[in-house]
C-alpha atoms as a PDB file:
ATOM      1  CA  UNK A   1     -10.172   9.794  -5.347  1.00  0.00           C
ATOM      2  CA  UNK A   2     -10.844  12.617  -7.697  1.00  0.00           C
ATOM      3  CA  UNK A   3     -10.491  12.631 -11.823  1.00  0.00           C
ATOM      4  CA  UNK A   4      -8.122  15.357 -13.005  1.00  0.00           C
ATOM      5  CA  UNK A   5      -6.946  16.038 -16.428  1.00  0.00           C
ATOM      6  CA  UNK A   6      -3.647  14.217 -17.381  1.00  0.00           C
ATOM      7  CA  UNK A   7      -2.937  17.748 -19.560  1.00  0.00           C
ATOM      8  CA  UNK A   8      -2.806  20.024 -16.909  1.00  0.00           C
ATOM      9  CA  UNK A   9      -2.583  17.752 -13.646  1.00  0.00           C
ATOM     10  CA  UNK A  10      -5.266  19.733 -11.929  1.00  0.00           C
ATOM     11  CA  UNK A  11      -8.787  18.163 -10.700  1.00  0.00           C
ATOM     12  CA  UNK A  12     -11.353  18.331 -13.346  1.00  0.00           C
ATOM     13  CA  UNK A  13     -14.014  21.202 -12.269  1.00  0.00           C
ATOM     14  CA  UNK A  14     -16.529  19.554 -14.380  1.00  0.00           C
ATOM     15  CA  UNK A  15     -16.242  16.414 -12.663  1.00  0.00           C
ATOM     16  CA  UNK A  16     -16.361  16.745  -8.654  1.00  0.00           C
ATOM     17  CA  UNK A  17     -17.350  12.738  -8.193  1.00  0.00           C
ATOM     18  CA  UNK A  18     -15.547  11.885  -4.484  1.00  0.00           C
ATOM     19  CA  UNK A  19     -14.732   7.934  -4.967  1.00  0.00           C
ATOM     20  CA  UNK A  20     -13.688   6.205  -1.613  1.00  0.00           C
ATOM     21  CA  UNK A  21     -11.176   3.910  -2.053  1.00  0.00           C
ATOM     22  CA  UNK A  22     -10.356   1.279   1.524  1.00  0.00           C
ATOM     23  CA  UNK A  23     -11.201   2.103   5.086  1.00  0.00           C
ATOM     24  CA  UNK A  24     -10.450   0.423   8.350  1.00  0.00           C
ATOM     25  CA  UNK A  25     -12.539  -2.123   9.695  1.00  0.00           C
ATOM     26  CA  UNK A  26     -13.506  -0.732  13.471  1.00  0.00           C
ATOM     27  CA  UNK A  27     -11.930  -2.724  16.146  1.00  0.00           C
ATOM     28  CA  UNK A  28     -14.348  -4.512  18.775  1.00  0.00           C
ATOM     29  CA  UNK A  29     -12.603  -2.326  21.840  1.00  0.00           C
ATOM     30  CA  UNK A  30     -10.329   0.514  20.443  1.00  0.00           C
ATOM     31  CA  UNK A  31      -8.201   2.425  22.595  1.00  0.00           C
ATOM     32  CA  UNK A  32      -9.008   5.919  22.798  1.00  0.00           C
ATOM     33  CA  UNK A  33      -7.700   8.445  20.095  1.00  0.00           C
ATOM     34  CA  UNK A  34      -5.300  10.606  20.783  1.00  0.00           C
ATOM     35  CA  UNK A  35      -6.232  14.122  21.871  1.00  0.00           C
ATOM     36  CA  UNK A  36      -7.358  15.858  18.607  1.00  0.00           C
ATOM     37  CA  UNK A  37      -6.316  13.048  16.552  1.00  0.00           C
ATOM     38  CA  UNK A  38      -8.358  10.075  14.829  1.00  0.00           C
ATOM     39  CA  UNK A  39      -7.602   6.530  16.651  1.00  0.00           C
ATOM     40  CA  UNK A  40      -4.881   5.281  15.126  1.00  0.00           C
ATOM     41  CA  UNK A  41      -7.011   2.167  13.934  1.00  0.00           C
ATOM     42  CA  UNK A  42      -7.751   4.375  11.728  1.00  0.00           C
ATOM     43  CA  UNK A  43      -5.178   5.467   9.724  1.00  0.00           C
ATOM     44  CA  UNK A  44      -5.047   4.830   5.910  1.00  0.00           C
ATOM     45  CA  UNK A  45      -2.487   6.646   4.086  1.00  0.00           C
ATOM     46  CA  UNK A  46      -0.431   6.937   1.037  1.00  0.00           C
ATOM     47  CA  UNK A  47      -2.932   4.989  -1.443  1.00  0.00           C
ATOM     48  CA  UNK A  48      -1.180   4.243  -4.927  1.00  0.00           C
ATOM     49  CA  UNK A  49      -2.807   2.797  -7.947  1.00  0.00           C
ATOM     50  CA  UNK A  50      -1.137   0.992 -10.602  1.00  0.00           C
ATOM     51  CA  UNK A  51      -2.156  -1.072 -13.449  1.00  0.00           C
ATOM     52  CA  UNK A  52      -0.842  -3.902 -14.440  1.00  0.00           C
ATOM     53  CA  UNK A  53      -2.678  -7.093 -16.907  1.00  0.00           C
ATOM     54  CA  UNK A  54      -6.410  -7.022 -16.383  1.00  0.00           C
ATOM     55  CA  UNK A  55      -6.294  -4.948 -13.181  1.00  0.00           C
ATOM     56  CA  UNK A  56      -5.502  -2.091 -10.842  1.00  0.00           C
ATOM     57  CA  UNK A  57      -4.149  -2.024  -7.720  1.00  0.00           C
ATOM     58  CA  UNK A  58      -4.244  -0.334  -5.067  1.00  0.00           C
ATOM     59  CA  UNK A  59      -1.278  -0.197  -2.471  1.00  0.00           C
ATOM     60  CA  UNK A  60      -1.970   1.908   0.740  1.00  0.00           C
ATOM     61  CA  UNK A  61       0.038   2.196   3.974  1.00  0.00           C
ATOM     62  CA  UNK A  62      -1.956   0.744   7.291  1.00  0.00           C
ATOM     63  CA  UNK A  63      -1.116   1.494  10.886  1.00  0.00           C
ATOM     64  CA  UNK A  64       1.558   4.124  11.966  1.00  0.00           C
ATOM     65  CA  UNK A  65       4.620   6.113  10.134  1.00  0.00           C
ATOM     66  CA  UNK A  66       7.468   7.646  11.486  1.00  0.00           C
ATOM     67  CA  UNK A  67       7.406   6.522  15.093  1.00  0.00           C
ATOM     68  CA  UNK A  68      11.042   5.302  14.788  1.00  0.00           C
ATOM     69  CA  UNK A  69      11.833   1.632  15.739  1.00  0.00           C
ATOM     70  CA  UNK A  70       8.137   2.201  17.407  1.00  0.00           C
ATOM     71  CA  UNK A  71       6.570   2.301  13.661  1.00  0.00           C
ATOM     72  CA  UNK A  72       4.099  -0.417  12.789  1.00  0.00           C
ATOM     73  CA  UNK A  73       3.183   1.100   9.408  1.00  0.00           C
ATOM     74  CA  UNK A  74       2.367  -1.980   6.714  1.00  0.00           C
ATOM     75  CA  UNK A  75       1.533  -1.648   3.396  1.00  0.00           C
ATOM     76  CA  UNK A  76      -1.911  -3.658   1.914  1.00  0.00           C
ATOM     77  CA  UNK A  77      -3.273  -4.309  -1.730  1.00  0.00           C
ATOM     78  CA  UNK A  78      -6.159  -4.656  -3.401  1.00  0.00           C
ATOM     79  CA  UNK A  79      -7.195  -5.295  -6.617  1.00  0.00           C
ATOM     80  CA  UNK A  80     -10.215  -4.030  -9.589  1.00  0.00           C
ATOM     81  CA  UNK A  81     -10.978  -4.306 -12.954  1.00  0.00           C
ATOM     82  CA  UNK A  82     -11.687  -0.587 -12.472  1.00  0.00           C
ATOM     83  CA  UNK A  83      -9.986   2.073 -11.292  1.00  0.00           C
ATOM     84  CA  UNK A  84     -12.759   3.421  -9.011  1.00  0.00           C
ATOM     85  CA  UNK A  85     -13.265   0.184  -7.738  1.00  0.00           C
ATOM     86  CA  UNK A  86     -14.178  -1.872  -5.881  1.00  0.00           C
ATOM     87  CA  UNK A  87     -11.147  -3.316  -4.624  1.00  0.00           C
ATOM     88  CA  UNK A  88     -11.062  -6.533  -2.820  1.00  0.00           C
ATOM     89  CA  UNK A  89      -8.292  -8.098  -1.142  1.00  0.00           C
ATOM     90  CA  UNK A  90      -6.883 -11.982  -2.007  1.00  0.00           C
ATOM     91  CA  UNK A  91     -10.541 -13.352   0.050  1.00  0.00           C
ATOM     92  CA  UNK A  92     -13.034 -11.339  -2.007  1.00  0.00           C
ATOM     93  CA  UNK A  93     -13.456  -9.141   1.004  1.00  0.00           C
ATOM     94  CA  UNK A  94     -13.940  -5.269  -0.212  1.00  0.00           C
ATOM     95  CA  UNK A  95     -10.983  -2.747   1.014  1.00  0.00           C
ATOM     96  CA  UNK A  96     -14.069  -0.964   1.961  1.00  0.00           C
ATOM     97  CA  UNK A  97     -15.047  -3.457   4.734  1.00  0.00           C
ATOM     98  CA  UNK A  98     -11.829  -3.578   6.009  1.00  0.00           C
ATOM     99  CA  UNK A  99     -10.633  -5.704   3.260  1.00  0.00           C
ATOM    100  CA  UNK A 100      -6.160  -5.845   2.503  1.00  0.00           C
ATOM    101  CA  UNK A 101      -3.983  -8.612   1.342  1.00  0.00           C
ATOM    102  CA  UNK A 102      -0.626  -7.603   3.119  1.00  0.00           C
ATOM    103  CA  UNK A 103       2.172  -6.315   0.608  1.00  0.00           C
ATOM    104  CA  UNK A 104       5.184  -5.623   2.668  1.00  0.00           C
ATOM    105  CA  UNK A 105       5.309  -6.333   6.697  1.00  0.00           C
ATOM    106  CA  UNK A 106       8.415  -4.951   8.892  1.00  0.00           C
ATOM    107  CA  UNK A 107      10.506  -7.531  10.247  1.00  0.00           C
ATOM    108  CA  UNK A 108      14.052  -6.955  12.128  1.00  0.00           C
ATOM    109  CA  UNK A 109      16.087  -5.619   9.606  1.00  0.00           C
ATOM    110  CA  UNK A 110      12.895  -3.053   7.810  1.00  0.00           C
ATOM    111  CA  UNK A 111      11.108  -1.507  10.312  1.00  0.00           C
ATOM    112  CA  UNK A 112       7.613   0.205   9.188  1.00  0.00           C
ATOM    113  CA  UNK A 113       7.837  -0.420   5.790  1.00  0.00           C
ATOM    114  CA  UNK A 114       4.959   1.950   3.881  1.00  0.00           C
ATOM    115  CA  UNK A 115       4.986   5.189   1.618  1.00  0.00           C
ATOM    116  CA  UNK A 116       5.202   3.011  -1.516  1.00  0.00           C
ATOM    117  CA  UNK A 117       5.067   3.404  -5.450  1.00  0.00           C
ATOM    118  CA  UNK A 118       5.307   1.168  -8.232  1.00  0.00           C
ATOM    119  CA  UNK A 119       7.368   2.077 -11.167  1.00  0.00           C
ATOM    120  CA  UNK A 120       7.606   0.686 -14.461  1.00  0.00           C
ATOM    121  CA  UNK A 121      11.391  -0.127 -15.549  1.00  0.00           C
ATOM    122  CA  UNK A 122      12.185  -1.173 -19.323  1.00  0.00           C
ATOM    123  CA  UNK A 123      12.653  -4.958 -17.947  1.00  0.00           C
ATOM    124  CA  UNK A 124      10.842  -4.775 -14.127  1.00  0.00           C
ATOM    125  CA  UNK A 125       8.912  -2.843 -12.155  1.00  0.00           C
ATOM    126  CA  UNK A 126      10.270  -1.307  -9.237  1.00  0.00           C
ATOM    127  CA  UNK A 127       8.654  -0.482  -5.845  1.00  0.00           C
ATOM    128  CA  UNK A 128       9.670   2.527  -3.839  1.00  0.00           C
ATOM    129  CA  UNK A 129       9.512   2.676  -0.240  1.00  0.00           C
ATOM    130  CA  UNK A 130      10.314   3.816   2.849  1.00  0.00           C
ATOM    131  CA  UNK A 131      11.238   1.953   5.772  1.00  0.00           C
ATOM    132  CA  UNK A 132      13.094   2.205   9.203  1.00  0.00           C
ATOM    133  CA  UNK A 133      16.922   0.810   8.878  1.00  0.00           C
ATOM    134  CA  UNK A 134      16.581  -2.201  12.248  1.00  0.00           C
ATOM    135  CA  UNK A 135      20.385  -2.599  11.402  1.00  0.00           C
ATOM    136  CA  UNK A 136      23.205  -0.231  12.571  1.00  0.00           C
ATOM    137  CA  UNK A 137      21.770   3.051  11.755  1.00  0.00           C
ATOM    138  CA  UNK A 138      17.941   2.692  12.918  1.00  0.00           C
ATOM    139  CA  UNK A 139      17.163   5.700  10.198  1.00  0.00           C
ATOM    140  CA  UNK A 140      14.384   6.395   8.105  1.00  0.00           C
ATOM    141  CA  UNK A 141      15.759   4.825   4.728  1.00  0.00           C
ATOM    142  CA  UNK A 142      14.242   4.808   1.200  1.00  0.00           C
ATOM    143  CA  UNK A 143      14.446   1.503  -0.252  1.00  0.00           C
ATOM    144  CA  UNK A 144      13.858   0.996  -4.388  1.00  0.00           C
ATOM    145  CA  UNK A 145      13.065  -2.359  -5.013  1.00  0.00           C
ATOM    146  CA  UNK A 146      12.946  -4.614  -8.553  1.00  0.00           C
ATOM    147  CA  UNK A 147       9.898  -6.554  -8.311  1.00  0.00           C
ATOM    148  CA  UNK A 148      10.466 -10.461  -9.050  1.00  0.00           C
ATOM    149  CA  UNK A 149       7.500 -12.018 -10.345  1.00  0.00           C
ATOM    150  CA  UNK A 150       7.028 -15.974  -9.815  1.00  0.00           C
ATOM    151  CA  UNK A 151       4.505 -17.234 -10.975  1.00  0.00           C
ATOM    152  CA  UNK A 152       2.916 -20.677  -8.441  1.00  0.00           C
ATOM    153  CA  UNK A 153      -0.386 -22.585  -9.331  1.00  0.00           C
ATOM    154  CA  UNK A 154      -2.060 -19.163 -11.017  1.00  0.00           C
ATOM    155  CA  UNK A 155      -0.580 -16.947  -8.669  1.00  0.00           C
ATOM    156  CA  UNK A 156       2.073 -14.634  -8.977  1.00  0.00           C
ATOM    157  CA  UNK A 157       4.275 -14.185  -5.717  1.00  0.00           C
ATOM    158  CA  UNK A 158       6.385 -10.908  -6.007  1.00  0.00           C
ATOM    159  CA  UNK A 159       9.902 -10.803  -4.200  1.00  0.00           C
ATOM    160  CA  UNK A 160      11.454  -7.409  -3.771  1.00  0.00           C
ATOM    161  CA  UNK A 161      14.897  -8.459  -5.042  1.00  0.00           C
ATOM    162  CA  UNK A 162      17.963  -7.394  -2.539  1.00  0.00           C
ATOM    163  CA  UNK A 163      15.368  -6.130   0.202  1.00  0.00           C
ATOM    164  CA  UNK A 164      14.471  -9.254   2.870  1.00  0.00           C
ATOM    165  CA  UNK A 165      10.819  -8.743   2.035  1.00  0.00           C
ATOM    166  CA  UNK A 166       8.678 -11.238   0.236  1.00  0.00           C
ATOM    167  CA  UNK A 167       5.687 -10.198  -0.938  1.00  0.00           C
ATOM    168  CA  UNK A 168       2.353 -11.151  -2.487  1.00  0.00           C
ATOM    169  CA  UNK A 169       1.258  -8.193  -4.805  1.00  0.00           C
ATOM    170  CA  UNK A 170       0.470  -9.878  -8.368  1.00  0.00           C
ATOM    171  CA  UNK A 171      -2.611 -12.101  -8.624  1.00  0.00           C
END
C-alpha cells in the first residue's frame, strides 16, 4: 500500500513508504508453481480497506479466480486500528503470518466468490462481488449484497441479505 493524495488520486511523490498488507502462510509441501507463474499458494489479490467504528478492514481475495466451476477463490478479513496495520484476523494472528478470518466461502449455488468492495448505502452497507453462478448458467456473475449486521455476545455476524452466504466481517 502506497499514500496518494485524495485531490488528485495519484501516489504522493513525497511519500514513497511501501506498507505490506497480508501474505500467505507457506504450505509444509507445495506443489510446484506453474511454469512462469508464482504457486498458487500464493496468491493474494484484490485487497480492500474500509472503515467502519474503531477499525479498518481489510478484505482480500485468497486462492484462485476465474477458473470457472474449477475456482476456489475466498475472500478473508482482517482488522486495525490503523490503516497501515497490522491486521490480525478473529485469533490475534497477523494477516502477515498467514493470518484471515474467512468472509465469504463458495458453496453450490456461488462458486469462487472474491473481487469484493464495501459500499456505504444511506441505511446499509453493501458488498460487491463477484462469483461463479453453480445454478443454471455456471457464469461469472456480479453479486451486490446489503450487509445485515447482528449483533451475538459482542460480536457482530454479517449476512449478505438475498445471497446464500453468511458471513463474519464485523467484530
Amino acid at each position: 500500500m502506497r499514500a496518494m493524495d485524495s485531490k488528485t488520486g495519484k501516489l504522493f511523490e513525497s511519500d514513497s513508504k511501501l506498507y505490506s498488507l497480508a501474505r500467505r502462510k507457506r504450505p509444509a509441501n507445495p506443489p510446484p508453481n506453474p511454469p512462469g507463474l508464482p504457486g498458487d499458494w500464493q496468491a493474494v489479490e484484490a485487497p480492500f480497506i474500509v472503515h467502519h467504528g474503531k477499525y479498518y478492514y481489510l478484505l482480500v481475495s485468497f486462492d484462485l479466480c476465474c477458473r470457472g466451476t474449477k475456482s476456489n477463490y475466498k475472500t478473508i478479513v482482517g482488522r486495525s486500528r490503523n490503516v497501515t496495520g497490522p491486521y490480525v484476523d478473529s485469533d490475534g494472528t497477523p494477516m502477515m503470518d498467514g493470518g484471515g478470518t474467512p468472509v465469504l466461502l463458495g458453496n453450490s449455488r456461488w462458486i469462487g466468490p472474491g473481487g469484493e468492495s464495501v459500499g456505504h448505502e444511506k441505511d446499509a452497507d453493501i458488498m460487491v462481488f463477484h462469483a461463479y453462478d453453480g445454478g443454471r448458467t455456471r457464469r461469472l456473475k456480479v453479486a451486490i449484497r446489503r450487509i445485515i449486521d447482528i449483533h451475538l455476545a459482542g460480536f457482530c455476524v454479517s449476512i449478505l441479505a438475498g445471497s446464500n452466504l453468511n458471513t463474519v466481517l464485523w467484530r
